[in-house]
N, C-alpha and C. Protein backbone atom coordinates (compact mmCIF):
# COMPACT_ATOMS: atom_id res chain seq x y z
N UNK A 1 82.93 169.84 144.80
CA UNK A 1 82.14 168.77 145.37
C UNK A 1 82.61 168.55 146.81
N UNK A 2 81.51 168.21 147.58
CA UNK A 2 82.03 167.98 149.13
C UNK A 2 82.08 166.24 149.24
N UNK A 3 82.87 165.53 150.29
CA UNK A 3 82.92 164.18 150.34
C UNK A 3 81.88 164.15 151.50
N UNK A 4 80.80 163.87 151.89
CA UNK A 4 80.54 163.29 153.33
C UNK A 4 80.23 161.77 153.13
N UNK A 5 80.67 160.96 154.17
CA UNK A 5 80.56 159.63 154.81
C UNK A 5 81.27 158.79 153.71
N UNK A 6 82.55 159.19 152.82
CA UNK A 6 82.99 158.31 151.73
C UNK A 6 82.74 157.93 150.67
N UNK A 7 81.04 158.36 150.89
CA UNK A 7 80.18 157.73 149.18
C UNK A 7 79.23 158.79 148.79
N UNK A 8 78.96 159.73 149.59
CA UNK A 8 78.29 160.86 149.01
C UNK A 8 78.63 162.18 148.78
N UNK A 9 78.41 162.75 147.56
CA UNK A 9 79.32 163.57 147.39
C UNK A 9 77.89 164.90 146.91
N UNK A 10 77.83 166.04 147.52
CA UNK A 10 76.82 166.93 147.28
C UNK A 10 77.88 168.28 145.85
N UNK A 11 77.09 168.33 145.27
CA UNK A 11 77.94 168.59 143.72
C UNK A 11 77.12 170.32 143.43
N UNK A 12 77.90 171.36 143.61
CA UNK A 12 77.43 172.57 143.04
C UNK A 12 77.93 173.03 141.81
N UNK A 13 77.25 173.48 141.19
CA UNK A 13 78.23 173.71 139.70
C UNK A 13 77.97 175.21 139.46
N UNK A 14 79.16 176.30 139.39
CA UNK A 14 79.37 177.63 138.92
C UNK A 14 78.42 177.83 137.74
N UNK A 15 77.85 178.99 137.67
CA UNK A 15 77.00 179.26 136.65
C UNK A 15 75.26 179.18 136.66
N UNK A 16 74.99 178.09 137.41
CA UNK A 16 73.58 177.63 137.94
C UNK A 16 73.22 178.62 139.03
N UNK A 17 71.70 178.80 138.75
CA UNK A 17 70.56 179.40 139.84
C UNK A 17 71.38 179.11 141.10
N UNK A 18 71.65 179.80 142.35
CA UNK A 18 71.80 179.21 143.26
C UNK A 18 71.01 178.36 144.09
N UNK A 19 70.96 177.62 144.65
CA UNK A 19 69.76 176.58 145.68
C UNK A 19 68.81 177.55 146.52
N UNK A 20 67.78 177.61 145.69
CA UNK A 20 66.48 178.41 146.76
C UNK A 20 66.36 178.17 147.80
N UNK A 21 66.68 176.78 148.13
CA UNK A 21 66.26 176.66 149.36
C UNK A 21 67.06 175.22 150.26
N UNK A 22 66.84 174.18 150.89
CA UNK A 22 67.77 173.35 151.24
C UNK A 22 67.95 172.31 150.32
N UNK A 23 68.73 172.15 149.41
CA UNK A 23 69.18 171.35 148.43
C UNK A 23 70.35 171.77 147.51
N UNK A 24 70.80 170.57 147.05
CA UNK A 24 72.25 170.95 146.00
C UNK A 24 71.78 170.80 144.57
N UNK A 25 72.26 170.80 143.81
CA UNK A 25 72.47 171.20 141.86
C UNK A 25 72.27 169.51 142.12
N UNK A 26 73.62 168.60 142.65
CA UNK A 26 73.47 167.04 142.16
C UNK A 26 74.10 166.42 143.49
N UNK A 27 73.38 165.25 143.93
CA UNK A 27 74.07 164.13 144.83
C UNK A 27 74.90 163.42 144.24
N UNK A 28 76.23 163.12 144.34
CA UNK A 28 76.52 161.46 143.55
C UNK A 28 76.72 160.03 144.91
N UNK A 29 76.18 159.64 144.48
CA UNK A 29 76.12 158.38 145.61
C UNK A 29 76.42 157.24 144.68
N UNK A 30 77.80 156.19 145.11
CA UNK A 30 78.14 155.86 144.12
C UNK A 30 78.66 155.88 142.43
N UNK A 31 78.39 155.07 141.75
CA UNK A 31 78.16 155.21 140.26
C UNK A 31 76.69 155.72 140.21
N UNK A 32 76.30 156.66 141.01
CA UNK A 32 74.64 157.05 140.18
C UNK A 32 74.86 158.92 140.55
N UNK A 33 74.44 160.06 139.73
CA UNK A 33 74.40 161.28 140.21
C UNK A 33 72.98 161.28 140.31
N UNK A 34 71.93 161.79 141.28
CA UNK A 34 71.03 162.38 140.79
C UNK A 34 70.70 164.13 140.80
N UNK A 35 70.39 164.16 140.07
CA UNK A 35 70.32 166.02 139.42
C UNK A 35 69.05 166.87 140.21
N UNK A 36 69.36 167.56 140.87
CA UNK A 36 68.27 168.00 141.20
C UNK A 36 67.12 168.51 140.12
N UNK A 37 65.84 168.95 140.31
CA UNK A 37 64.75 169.55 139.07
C UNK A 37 65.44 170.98 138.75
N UNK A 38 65.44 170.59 137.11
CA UNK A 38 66.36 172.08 136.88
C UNK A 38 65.25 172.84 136.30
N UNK A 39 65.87 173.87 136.24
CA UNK A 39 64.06 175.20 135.38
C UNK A 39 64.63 176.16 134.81
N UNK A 40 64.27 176.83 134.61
CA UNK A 40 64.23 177.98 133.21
C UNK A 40 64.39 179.74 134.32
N UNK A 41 65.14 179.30 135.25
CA UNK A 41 65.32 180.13 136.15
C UNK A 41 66.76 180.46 135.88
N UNK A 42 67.41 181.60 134.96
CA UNK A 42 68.83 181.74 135.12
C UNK A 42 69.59 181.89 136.67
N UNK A 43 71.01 182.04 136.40
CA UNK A 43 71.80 181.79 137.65
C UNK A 43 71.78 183.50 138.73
N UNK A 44 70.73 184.36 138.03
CA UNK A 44 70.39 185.23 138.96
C UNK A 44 68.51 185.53 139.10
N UNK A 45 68.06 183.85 139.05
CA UNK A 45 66.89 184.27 139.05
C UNK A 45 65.84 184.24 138.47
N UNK A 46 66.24 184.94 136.92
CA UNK A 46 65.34 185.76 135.93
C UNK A 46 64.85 184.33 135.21
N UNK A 47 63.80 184.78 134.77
CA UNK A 47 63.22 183.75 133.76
C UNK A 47 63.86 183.52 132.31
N UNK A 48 64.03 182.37 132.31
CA UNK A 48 64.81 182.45 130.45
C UNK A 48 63.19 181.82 129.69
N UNK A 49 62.82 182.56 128.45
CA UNK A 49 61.59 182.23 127.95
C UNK A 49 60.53 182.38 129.13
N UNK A 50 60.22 183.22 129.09
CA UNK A 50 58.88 183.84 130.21
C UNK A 50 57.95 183.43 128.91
N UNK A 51 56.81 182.77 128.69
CA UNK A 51 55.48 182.08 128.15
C UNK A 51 55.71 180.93 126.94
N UNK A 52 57.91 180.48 126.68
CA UNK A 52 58.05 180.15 126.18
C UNK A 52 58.43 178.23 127.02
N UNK A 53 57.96 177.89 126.71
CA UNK A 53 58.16 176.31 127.35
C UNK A 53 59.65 175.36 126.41
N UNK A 54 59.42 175.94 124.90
CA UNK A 54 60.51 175.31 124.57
C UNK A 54 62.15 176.70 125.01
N UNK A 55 61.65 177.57 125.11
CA UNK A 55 62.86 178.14 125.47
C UNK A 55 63.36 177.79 126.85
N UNK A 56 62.59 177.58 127.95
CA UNK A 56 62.88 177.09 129.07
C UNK A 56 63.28 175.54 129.11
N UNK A 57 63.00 174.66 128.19
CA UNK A 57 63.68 173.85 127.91
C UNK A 57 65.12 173.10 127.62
N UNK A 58 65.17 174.59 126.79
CA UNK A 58 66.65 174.80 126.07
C UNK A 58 67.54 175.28 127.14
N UNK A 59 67.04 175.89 127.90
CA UNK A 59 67.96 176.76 129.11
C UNK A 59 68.27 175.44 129.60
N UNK A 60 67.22 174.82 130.43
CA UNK A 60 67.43 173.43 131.12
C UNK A 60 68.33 172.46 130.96
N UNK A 61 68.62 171.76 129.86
CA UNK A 61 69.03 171.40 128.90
C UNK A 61 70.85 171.66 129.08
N UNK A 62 70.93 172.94 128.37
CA UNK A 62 71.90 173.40 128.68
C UNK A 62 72.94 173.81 130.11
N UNK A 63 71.58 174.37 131.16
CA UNK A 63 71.86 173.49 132.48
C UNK A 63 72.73 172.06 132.76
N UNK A 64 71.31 171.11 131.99
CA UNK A 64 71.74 170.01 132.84
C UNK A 64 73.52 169.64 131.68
N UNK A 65 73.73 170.34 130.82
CA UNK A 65 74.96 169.94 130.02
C UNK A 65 76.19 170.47 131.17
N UNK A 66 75.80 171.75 131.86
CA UNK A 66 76.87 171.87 132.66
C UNK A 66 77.01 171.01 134.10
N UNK A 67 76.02 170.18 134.27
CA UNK A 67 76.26 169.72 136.22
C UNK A 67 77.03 168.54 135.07
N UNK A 68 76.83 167.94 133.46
CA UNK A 68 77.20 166.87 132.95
C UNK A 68 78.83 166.87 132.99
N UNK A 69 79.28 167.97 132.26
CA UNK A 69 80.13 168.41 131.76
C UNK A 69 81.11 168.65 133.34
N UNK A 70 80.69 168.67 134.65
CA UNK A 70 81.16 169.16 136.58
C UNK A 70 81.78 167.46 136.70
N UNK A 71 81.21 166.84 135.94
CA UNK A 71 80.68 165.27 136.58
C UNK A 71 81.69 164.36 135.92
N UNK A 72 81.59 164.74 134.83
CA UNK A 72 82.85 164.09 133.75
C UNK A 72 81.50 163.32 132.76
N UNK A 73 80.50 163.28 132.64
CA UNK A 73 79.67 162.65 132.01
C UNK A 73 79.28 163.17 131.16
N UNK A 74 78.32 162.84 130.01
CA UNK A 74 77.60 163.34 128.80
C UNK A 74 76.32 162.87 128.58
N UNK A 75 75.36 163.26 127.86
CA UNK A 75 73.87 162.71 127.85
C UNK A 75 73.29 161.64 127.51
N UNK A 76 74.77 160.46 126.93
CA UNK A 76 75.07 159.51 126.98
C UNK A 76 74.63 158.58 128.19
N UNK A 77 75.04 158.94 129.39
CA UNK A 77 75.17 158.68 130.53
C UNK A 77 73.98 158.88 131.36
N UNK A 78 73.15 159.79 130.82
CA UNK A 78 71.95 160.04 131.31
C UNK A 78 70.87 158.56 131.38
N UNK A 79 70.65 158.00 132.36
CA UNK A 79 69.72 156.96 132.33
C UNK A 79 68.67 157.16 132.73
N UNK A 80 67.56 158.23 133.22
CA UNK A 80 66.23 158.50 133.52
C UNK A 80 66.39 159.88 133.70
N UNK A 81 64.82 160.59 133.22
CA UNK A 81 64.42 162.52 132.95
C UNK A 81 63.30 162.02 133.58
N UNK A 82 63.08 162.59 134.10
CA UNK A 82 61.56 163.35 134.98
C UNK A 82 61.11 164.28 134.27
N UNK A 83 60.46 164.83 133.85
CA UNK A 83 59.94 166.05 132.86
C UNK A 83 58.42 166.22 134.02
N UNK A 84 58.38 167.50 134.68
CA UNK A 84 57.11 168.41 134.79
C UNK A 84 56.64 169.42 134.53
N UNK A 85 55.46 169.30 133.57
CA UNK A 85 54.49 170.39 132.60
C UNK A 85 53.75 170.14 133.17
N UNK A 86 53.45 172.04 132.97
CA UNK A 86 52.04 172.56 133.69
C UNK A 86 51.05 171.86 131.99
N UNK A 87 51.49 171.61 131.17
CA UNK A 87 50.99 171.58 129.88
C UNK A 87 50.78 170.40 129.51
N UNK A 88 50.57 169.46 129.68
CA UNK A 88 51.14 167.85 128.83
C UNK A 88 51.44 168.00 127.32
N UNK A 89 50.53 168.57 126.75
CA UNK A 89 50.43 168.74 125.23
C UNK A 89 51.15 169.31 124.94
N UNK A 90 52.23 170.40 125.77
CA UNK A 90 53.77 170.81 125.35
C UNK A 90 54.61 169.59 125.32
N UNK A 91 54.51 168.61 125.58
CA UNK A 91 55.73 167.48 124.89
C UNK A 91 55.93 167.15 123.79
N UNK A 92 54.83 167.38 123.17
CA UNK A 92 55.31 167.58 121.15
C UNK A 92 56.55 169.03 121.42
N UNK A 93 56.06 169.96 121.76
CA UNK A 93 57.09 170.99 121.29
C UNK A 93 58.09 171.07 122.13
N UNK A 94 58.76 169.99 123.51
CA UNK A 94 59.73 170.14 124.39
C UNK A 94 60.71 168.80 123.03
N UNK A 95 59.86 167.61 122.84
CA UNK A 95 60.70 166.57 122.58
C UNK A 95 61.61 166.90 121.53
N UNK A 96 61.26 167.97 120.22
CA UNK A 96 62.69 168.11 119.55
C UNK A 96 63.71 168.88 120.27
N UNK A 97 63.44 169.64 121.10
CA UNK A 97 64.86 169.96 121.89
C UNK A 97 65.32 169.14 122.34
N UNK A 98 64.82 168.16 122.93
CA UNK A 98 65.33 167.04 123.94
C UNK A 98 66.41 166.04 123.18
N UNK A 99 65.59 165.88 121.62
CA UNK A 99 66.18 165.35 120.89
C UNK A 99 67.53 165.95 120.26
N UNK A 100 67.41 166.90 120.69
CA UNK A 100 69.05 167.67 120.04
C UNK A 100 70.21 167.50 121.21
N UNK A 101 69.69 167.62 122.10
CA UNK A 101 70.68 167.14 123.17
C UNK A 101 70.86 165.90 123.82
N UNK A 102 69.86 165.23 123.06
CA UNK A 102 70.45 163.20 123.62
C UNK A 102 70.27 162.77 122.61
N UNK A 103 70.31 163.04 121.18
CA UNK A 103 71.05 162.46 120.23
C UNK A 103 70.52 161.18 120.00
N UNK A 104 71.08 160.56 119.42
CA UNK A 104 71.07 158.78 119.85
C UNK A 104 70.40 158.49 120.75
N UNK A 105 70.98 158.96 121.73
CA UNK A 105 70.85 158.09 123.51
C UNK A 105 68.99 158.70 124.03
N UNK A 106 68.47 157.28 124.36
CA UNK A 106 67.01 157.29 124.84
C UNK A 106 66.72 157.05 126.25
N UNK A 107 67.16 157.94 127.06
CA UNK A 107 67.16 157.09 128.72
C UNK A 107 65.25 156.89 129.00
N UNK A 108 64.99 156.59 130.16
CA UNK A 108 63.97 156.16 130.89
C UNK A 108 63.51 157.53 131.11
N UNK A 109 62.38 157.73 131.09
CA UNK A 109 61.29 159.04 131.05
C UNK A 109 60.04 158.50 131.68
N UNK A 110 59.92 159.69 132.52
CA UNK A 110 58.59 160.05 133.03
C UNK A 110 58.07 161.59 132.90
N UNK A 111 56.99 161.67 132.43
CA UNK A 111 56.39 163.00 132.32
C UNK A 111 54.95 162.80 133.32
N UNK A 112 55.08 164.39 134.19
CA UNK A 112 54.17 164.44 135.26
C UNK A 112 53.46 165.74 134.54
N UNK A 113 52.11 165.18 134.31
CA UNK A 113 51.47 167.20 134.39
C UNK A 113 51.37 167.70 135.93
N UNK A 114 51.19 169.18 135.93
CA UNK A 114 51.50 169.60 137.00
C UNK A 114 50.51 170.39 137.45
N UNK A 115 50.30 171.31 138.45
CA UNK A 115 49.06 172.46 139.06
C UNK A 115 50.01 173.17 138.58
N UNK A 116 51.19 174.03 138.82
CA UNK A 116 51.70 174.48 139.70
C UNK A 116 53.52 174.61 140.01
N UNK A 117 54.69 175.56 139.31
CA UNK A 117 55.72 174.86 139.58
C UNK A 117 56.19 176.03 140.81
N UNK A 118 57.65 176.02 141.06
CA UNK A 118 58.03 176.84 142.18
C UNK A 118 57.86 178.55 141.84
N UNK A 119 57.63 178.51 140.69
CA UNK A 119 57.80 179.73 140.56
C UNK A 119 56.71 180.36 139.43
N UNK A 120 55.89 181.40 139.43
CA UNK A 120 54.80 181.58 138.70
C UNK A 120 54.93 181.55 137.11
N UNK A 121 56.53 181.71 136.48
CA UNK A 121 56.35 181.93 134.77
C UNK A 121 57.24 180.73 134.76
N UNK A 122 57.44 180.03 135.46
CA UNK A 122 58.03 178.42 135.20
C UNK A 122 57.32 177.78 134.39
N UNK A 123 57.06 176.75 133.18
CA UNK A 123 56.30 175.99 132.54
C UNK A 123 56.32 174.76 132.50
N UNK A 124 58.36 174.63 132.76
CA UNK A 124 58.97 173.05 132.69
C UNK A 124 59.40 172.85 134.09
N UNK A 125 59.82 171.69 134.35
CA UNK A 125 60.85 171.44 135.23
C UNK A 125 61.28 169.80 134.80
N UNK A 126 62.97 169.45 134.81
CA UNK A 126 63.58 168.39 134.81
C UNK A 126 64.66 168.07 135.56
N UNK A 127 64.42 166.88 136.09
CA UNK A 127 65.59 166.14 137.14
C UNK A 127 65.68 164.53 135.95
N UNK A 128 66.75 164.95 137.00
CA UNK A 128 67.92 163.52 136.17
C UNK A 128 67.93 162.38 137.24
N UNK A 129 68.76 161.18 136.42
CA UNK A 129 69.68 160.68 136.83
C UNK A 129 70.68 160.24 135.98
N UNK A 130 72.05 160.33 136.25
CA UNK A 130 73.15 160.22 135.61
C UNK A 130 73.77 158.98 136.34
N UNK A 131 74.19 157.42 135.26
CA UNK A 131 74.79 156.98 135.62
C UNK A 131 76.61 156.80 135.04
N UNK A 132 77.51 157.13 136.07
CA UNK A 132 78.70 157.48 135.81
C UNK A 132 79.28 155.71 135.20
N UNK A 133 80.30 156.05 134.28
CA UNK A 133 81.18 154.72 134.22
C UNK A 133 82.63 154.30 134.50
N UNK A 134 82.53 153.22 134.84
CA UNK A 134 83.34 152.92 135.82
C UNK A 134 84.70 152.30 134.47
N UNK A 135 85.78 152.26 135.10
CA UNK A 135 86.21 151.49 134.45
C UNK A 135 86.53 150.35 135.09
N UNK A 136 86.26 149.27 133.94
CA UNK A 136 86.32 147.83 134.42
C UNK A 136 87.53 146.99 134.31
């Protein structure tokens, strides 16, 4: 993680796609991380589940377990998902994955249908926000 100006910290995590283009894996500003949109793009590229939406899910997922796991946090901690489908009607078959990896924990959701993602066999895309805890 880099420090600039004392409170922002730009967060890359080993293993992840590298940044296509100008952006990091996660900001933390304060007690809040936000995650950049993660996808079904492994860390050289390739598509994980090419026409599969819940397999690109699962990749994601597992993604976002490692910027969790960089951060000191868990999906616990997760307080809002962005979810964008080219599909809407794939959220029946994204939500039991989702449900295997936040458990219990129900953060704040928004789902966007989409035209269109960065990349032509993309189906999903999800960004976070992670709020860290402090001790009091």
């Amino acid at each position: 993680m880099s420090q600039l100006n004392g409170k922002r910290q730009e967060i890359h995590v080993d293993g992840l796609l590298p940044a296509l283009s100008h952006y990091t894996d996660a900001v933390r500003f304060g007690d809040l991380v936000f995650v950049s949109g993660l996808t079904g793009l492994d860390e050289n590229a390739k598509i994980v589940g090419k026409d599969d939406v819940v397999g690109q899910t699962r990749h994601i997922f597992e993604s976002l377990k490692k910027i969790l796991d960089a951060i000191g946090a868990t999906y616990a901690d997760v307080v809002k998902v962005t979810v964008f489908l080219l599909d809407v009607d794939d959220r029946t078959k994204i939500n039991p994955v989702r449900q295997v990896f936040f458990g219990d924990s129900r953060p704040a959701s928004t789902l966007v249908g989409v035209k269109a993602l960065a990349h032509p066999d993309m189906l999903v895309e999800i960004e976070a926000v992670v709020g860290l805890r402090t001790d009091a």
